[in-house]
PDB file of N, CA and C in Angstrom:
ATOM      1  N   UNK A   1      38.767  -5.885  74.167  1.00  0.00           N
ATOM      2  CA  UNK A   1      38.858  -4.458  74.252  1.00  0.00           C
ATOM      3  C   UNK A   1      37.688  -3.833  73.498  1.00  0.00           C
ATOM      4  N   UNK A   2      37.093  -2.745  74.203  1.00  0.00           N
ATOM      5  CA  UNK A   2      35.994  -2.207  73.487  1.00  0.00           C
ATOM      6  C   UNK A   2      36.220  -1.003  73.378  1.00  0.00           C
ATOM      7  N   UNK A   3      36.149  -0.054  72.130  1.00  0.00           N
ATOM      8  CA  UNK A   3      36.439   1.292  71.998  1.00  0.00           C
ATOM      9  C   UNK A   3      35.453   2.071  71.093  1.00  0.00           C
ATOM     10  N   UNK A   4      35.177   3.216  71.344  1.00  0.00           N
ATOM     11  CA  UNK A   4      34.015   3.934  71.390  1.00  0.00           C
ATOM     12  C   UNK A   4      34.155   5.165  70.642  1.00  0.00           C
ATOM     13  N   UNK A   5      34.055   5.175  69.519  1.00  0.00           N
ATOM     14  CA  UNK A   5      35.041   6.984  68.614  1.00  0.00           C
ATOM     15  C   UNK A   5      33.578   7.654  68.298  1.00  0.00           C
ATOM     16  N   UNK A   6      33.685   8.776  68.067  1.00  0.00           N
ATOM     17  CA  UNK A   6      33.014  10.099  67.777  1.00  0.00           C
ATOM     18  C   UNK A   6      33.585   9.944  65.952  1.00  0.00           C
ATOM     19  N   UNK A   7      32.461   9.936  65.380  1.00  0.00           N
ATOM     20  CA  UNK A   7      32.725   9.982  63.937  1.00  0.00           C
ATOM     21  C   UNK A   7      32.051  11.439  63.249  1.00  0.00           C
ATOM     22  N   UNK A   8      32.811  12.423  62.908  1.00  0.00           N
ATOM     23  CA  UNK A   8      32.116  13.845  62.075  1.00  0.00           C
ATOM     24  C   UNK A   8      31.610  13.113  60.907  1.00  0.00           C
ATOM     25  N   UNK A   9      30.593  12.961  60.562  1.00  0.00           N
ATOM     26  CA  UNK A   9      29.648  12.997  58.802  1.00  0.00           C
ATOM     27  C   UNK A   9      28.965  14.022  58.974  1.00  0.00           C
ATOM     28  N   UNK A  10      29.480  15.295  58.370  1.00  0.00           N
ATOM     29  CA  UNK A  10      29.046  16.654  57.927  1.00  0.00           C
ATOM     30  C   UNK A  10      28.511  17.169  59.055  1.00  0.00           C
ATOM     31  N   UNK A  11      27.481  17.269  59.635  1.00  0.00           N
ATOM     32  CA  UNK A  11      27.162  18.125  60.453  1.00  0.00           C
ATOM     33  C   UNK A  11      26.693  17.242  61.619  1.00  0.00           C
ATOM     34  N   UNK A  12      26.841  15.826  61.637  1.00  0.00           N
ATOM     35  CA  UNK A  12      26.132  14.720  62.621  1.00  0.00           C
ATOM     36  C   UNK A  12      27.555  14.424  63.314  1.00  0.00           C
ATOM     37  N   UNK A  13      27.611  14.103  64.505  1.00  0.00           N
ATOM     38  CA  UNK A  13      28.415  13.200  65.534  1.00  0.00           C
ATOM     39  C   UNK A  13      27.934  11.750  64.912  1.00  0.00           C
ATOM     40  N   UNK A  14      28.774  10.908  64.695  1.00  0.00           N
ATOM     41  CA  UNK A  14      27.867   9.738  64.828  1.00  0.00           C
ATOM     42  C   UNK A  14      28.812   8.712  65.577  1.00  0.00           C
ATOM     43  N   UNK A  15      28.576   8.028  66.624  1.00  0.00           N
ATOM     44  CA  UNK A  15      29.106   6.975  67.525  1.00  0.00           C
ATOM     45  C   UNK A  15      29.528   5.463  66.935  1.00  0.00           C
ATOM     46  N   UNK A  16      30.974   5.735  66.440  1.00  0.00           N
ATOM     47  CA  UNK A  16      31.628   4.180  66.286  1.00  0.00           C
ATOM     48  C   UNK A  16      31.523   3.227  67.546  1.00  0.00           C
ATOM     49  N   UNK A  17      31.366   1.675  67.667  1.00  0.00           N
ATOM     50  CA  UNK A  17      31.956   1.161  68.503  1.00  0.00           C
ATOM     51  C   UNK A  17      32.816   0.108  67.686  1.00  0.00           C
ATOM     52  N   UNK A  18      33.632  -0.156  68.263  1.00  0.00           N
ATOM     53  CA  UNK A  18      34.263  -1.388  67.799  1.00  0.00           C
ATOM     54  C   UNK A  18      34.656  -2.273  69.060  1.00  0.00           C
ATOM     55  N   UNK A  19      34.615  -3.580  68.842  1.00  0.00           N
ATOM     56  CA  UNK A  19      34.397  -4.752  69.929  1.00  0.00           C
ATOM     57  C   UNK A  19      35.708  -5.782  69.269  1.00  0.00           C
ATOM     58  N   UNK A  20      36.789  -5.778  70.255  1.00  0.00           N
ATOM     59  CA  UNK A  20      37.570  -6.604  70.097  1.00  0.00           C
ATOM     60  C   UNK A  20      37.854  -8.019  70.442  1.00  0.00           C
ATOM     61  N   UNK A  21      37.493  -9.347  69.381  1.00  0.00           N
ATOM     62  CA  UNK A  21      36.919 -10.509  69.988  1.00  0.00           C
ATOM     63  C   UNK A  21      37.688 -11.452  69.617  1.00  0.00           C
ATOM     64  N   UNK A  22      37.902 -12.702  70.241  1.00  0.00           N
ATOM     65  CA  UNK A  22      39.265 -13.617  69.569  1.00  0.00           C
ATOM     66  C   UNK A  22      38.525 -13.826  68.094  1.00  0.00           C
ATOM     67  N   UNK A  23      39.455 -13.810  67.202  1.00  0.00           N
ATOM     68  CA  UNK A  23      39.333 -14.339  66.027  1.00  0.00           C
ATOM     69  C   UNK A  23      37.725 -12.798  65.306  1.00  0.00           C
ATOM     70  N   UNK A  24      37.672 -12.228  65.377  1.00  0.00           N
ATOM     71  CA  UNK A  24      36.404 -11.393  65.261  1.00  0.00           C
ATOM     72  C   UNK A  24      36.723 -10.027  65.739  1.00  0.00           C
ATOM     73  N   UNK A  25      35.929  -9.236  65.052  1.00  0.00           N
ATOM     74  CA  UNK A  25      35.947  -7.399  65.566  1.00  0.00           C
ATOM     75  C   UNK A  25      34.404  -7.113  65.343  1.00  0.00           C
ATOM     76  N   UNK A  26      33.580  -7.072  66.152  1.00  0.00           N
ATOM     77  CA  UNK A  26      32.383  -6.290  65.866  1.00  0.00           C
ATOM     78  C   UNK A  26      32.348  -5.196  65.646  1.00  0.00           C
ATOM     79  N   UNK A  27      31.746  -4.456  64.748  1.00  0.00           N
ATOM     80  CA  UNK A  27      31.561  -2.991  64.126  1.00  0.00           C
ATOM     81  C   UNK A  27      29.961  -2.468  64.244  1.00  0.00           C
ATOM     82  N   UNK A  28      30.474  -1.195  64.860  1.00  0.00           N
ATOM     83  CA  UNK A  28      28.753  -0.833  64.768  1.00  0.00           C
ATOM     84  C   UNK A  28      29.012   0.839  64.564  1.00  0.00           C
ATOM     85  N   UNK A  29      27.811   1.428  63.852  1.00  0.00           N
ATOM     86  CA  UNK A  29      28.002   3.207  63.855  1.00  0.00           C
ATOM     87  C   UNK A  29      26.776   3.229  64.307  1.00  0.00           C
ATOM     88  N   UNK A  30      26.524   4.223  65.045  1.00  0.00           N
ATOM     89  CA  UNK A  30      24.850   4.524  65.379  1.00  0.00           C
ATOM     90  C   UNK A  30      24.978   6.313  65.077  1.00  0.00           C
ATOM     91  N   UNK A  31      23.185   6.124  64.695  1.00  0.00           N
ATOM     92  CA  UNK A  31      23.664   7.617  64.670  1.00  0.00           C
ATOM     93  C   UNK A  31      21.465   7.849  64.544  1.00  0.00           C
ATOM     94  N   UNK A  32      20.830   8.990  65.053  1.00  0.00           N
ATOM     95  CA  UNK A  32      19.983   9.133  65.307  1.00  0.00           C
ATOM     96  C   UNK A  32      19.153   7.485  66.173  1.00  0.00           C
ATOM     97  N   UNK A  33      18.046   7.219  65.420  1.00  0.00           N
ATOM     98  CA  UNK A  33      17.418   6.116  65.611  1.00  0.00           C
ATOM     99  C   UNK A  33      17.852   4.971  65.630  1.00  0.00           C
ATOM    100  N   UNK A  34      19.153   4.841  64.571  1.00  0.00           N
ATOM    101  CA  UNK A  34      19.503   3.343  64.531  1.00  0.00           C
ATOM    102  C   UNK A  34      20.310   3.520  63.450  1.00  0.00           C
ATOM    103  N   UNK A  35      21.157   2.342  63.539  1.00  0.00           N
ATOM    104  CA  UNK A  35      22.564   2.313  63.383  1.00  0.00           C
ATOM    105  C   UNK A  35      23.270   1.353  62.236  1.00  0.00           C
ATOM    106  N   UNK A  36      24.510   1.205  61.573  1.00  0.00           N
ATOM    107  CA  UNK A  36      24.629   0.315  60.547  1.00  0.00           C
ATOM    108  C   UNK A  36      25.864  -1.271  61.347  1.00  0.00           C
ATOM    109  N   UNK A  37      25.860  -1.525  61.090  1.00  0.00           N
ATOM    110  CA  UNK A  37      26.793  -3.133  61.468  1.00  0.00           C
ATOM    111  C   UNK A  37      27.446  -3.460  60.638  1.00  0.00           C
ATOM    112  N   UNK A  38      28.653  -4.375  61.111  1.00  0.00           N
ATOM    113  CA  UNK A  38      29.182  -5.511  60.370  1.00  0.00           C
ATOM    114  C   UNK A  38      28.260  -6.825  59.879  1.00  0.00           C
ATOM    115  N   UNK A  39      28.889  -7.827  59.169  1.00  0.00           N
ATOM    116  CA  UNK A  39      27.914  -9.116  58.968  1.00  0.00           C
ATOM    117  C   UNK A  39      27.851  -9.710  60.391  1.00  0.00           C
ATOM    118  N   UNK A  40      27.955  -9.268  61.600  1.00  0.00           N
ATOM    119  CA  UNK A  40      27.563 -10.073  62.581  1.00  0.00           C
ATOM    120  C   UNK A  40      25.852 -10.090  63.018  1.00  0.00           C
ATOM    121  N   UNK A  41      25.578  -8.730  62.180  1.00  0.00           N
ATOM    122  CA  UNK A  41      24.241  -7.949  62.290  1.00  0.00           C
ATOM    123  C   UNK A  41      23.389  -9.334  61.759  1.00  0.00           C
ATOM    124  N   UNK A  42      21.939  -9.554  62.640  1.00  0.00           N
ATOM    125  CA  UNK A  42      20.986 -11.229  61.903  1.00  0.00           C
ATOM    126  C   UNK A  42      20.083  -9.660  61.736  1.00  0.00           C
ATOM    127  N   UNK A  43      19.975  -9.225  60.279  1.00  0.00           N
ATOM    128  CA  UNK A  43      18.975  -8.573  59.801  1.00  0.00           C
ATOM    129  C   UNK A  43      17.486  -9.240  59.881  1.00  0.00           C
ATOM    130  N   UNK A  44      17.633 -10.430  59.099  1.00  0.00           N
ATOM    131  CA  UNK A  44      16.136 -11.387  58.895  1.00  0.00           C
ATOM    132  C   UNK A  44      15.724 -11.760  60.355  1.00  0.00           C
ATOM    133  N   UNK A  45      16.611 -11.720  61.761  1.00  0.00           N
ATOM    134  CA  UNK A  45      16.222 -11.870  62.815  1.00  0.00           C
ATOM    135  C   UNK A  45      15.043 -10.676  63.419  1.00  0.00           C
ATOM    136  N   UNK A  46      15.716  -9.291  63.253  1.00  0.00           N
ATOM    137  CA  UNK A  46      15.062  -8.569  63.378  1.00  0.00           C
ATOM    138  C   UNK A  46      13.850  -8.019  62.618  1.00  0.00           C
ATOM    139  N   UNK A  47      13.722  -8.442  61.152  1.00  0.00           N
ATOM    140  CA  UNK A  47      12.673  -8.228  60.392  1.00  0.00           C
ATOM    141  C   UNK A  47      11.766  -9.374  60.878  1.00  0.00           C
ATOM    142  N   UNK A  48      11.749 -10.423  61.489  1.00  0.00           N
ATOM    143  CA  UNK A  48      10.492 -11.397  61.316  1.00  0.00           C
ATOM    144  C   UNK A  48      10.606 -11.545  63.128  1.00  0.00           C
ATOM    145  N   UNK A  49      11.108 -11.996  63.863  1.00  0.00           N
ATOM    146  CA  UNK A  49      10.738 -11.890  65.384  1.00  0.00           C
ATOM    147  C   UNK A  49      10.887 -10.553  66.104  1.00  0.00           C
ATOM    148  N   UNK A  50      11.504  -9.664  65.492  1.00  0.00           N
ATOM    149  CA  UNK A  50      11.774  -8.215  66.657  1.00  0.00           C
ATOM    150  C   UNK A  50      10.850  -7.459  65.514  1.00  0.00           C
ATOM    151  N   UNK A  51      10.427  -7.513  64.990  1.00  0.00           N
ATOM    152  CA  UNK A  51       9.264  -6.895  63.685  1.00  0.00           C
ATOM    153  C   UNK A  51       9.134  -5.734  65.027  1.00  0.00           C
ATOM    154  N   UNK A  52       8.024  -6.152  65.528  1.00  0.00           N
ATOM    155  CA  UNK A  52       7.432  -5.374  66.393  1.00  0.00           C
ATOM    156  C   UNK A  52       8.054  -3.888  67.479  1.00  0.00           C
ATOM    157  N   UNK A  53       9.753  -4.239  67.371  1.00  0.00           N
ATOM    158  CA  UNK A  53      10.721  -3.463  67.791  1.00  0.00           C
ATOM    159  C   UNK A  53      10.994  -2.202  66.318  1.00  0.00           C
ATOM    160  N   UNK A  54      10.577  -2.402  65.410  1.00  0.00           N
ATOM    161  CA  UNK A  54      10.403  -1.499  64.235  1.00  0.00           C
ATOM    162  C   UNK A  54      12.020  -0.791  64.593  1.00  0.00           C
ATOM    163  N   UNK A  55      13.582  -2.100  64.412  1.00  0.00           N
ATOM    164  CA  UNK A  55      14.577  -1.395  64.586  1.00  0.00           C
ATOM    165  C   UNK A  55      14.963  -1.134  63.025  1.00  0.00           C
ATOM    166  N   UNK A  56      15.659   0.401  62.995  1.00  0.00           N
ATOM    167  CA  UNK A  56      16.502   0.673  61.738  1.00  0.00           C
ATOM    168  C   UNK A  56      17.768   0.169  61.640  1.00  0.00           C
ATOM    169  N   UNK A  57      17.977  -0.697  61.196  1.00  0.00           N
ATOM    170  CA  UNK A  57      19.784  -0.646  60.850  1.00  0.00           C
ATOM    171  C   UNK A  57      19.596  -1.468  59.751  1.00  0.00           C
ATOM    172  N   UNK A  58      21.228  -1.208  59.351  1.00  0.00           N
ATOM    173  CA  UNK A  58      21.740  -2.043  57.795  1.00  0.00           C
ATOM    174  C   UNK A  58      23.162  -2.791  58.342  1.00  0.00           C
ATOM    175  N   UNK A  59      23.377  -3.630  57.626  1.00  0.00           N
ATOM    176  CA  UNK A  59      24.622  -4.650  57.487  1.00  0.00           C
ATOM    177  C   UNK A  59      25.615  -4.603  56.430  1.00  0.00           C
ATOM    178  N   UNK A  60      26.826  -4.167  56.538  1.00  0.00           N
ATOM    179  CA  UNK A  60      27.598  -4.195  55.076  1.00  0.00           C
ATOM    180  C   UNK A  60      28.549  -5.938  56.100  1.00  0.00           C
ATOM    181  N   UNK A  61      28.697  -6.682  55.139  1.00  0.00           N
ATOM    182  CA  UNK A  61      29.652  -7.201  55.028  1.00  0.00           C
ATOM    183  C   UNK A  61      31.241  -7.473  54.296  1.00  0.00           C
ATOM    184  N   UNK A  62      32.090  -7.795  55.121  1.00  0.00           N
ATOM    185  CA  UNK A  62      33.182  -8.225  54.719  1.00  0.00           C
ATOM    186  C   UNK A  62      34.284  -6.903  55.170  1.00  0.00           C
ATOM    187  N   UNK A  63      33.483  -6.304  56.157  1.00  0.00           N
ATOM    188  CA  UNK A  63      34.253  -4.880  57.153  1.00  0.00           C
ATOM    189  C   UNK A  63      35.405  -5.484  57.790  1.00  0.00           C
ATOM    190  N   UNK A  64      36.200  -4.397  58.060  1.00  0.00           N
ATOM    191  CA  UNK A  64      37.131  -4.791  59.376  1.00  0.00           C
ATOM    192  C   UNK A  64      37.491  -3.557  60.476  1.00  0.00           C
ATOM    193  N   UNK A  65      36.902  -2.610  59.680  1.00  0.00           N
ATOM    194  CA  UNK A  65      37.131  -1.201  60.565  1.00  0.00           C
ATOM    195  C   UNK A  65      36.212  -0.335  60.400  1.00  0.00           C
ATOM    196  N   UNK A  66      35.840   0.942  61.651  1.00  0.00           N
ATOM    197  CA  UNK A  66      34.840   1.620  61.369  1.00  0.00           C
ATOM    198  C   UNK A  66      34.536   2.063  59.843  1.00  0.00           C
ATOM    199  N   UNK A  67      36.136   2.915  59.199  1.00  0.00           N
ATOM    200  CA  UNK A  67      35.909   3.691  58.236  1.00  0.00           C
ATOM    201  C   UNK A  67      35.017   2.320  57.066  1.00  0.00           C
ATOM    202  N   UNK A  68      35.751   1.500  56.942  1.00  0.00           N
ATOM    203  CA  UNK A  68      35.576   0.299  56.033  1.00  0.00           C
ATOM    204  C   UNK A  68      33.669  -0.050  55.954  1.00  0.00           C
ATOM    205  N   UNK A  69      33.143   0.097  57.171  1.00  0.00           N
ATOM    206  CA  UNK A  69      32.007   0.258  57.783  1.00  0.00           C
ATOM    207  C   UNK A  69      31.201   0.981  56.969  1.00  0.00           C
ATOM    208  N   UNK A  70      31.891   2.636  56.890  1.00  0.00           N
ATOM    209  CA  UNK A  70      31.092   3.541  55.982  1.00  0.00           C
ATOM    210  C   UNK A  70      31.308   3.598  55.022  1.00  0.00           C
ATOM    211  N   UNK A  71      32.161   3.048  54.220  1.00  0.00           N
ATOM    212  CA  UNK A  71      32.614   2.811  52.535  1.00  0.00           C
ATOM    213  C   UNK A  71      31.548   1.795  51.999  1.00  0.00           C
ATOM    214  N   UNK A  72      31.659   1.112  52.817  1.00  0.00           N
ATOM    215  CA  UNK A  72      31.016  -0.452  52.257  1.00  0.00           C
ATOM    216  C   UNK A  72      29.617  -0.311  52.166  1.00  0.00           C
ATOM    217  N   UNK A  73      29.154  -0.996  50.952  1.00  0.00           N
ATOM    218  CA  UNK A  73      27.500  -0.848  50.593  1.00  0.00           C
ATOM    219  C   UNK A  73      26.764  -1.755  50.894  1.00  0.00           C
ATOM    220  N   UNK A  74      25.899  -1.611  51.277  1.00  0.00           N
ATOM    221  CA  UNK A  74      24.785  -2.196  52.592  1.00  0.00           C
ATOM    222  C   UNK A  74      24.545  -3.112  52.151  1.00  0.00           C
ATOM    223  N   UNK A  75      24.747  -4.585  52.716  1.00  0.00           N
ATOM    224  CA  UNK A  75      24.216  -5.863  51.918  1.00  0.00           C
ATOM    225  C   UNK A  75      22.666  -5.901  52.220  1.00  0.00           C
ATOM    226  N   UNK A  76      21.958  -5.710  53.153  1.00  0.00           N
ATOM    227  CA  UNK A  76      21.243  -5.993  53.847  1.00  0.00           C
ATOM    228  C   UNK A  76      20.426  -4.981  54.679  1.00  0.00           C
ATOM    229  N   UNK A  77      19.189  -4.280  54.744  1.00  0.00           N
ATOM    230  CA  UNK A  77      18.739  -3.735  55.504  1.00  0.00           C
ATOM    231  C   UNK A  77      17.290  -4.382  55.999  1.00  0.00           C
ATOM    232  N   UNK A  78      17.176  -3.837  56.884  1.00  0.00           N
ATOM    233  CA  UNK A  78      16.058  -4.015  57.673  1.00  0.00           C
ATOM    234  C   UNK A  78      14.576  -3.253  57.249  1.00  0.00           C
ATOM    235  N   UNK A  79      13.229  -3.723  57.531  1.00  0.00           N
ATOM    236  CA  UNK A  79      12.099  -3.397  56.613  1.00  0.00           C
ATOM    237  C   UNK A  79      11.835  -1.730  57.364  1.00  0.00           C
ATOM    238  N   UNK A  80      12.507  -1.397  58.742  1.00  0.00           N
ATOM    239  CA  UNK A  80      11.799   0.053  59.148  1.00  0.00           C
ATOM    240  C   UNK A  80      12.941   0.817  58.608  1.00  0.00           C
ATOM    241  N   UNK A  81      14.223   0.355  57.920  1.00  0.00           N
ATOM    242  CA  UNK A  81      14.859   0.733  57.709  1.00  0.00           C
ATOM    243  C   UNK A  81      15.243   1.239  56.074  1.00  0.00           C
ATOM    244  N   UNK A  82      14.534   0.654  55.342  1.00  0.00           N
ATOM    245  CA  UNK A  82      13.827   0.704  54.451  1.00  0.00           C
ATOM    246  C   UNK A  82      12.608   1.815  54.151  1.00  0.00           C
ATOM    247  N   UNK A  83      12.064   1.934  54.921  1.00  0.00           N
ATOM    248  CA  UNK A  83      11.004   2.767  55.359  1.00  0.00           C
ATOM    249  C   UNK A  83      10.965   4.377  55.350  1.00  0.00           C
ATOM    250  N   UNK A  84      12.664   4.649  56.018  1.00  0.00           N
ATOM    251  CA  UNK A  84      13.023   6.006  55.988  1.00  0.00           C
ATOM    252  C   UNK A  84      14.093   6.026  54.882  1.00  0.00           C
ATOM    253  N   UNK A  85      14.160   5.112  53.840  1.00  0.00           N
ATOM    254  CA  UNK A  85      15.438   5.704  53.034  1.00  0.00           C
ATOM    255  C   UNK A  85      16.115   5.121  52.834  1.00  0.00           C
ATOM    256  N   UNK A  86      16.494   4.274  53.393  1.00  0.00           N
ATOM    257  CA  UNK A  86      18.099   3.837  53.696  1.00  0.00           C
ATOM    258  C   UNK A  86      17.765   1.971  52.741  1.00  0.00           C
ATOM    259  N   UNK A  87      18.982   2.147  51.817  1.00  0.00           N
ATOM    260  CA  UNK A  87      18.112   1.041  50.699  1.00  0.00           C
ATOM    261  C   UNK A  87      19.716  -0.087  50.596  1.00  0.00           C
ATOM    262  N   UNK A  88      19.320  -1.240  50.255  1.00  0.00           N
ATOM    263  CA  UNK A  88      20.607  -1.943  49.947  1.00  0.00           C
ATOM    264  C   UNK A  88      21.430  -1.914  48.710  1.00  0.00           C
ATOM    265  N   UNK A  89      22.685  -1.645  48.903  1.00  0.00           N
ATOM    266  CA  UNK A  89      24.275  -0.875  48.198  1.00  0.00           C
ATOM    267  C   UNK A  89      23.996   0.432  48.259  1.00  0.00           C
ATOM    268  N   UNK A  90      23.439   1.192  48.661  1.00  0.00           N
ATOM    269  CA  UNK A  90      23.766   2.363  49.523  1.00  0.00           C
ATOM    270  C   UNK A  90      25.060   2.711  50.173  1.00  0.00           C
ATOM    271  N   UNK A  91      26.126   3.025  50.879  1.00  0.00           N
ATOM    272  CA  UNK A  91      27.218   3.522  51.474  1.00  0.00           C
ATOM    273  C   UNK A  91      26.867   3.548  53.091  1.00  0.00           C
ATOM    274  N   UNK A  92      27.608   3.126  54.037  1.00  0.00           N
ATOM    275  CA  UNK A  92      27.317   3.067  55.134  1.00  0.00           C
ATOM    276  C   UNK A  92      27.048   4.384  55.633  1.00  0.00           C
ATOM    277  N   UNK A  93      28.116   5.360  54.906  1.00  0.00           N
ATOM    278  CA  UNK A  93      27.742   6.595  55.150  1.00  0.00           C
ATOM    279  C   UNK A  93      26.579   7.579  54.711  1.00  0.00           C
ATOM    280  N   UNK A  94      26.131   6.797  53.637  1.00  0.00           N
ATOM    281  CA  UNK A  94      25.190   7.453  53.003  1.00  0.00           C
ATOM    282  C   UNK A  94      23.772   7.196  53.902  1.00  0.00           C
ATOM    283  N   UNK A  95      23.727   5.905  54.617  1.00  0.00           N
ATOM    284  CA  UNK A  95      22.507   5.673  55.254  1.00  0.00           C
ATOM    285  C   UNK A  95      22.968   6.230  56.859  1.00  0.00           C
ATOM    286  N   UNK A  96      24.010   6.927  57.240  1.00  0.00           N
ATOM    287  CA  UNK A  96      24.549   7.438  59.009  1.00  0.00           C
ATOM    288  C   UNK A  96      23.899   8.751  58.425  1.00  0.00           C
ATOM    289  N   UNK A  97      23.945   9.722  57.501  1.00  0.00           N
ATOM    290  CA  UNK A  97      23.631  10.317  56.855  1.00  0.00           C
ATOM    291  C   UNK A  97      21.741  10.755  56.830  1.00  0.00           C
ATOM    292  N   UNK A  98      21.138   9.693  56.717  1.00  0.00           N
ATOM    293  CA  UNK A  98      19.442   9.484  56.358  1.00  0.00           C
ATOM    294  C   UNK A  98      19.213   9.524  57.962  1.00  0.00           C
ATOM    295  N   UNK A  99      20.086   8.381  58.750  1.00  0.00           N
ATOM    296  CA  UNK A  99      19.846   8.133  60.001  1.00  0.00           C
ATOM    297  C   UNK A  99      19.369   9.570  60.953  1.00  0.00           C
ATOM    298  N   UNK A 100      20.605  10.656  61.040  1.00  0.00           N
ATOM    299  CA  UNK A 100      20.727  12.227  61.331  1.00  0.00           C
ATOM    300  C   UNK A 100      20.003  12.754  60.820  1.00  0.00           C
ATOM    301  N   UNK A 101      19.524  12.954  59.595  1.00  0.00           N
ATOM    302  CA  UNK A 101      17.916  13.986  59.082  1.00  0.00           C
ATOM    303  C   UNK A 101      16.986  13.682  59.958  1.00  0.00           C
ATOM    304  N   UNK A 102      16.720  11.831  59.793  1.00  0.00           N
ATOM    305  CA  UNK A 102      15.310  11.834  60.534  1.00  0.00           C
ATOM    306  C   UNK A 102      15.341  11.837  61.717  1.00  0.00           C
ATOM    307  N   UNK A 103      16.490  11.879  62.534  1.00  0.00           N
ATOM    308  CA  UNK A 103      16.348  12.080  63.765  1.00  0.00           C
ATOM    309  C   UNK A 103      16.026  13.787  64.239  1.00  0.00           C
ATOM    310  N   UNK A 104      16.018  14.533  63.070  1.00  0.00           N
ATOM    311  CA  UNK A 104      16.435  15.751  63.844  1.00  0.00           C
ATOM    312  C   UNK A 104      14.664  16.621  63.217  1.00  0.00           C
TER     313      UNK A 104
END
């Protein structure tokens, strides 16, 4: 089952998905450019072979639900992601947050 929520952080929409998988739940929020994950997120994948894709996102682990998603402090971010702000133990919400400025 895959389900798709509208999340209010202050003045941004930002797009939950959640992915229902045997044994597993993928978590993702997106919001302007790029988006935060569960630990399913391969950060070091995207910093050294997708380099060139210059994607923003961060990884909190040990989630199980959107909200849990934005509580939880970023184990892990990515180097373009880094770039605009968004730093590791940060708040998921705090970097959906950075995501919406620079998009706008």
């Amino acid at each position: 089952m895959v389900r798709v929520v509208p999340l209010q952080i202050d003045d941004c929409t930002a797009i939950g998905v959640e992915v229902l998988l045997p044994k597993t739940t993928l978590l993702a929020i997106t919001a302007g450019n790029g988006y935060i994950m569960c630990g399913a997120l391969d950060v070091q994948l995207l910093n050294e072979k997708l380099k060139h894709r210059e994607i923003i996102a961060g990884r909190a682990v040990g989630v199980r639900t959107l909200e849990e998603l934005l509580n939880a402090p970023l184990e892990s971010v990515t180097d373009a992601a880094r770039d605009i702000g968004i730093t590791v133990g940060m708040s998921g919400q705090e970097a959906i947050r950075i995501l919406a400025k620079a998009a706008s």
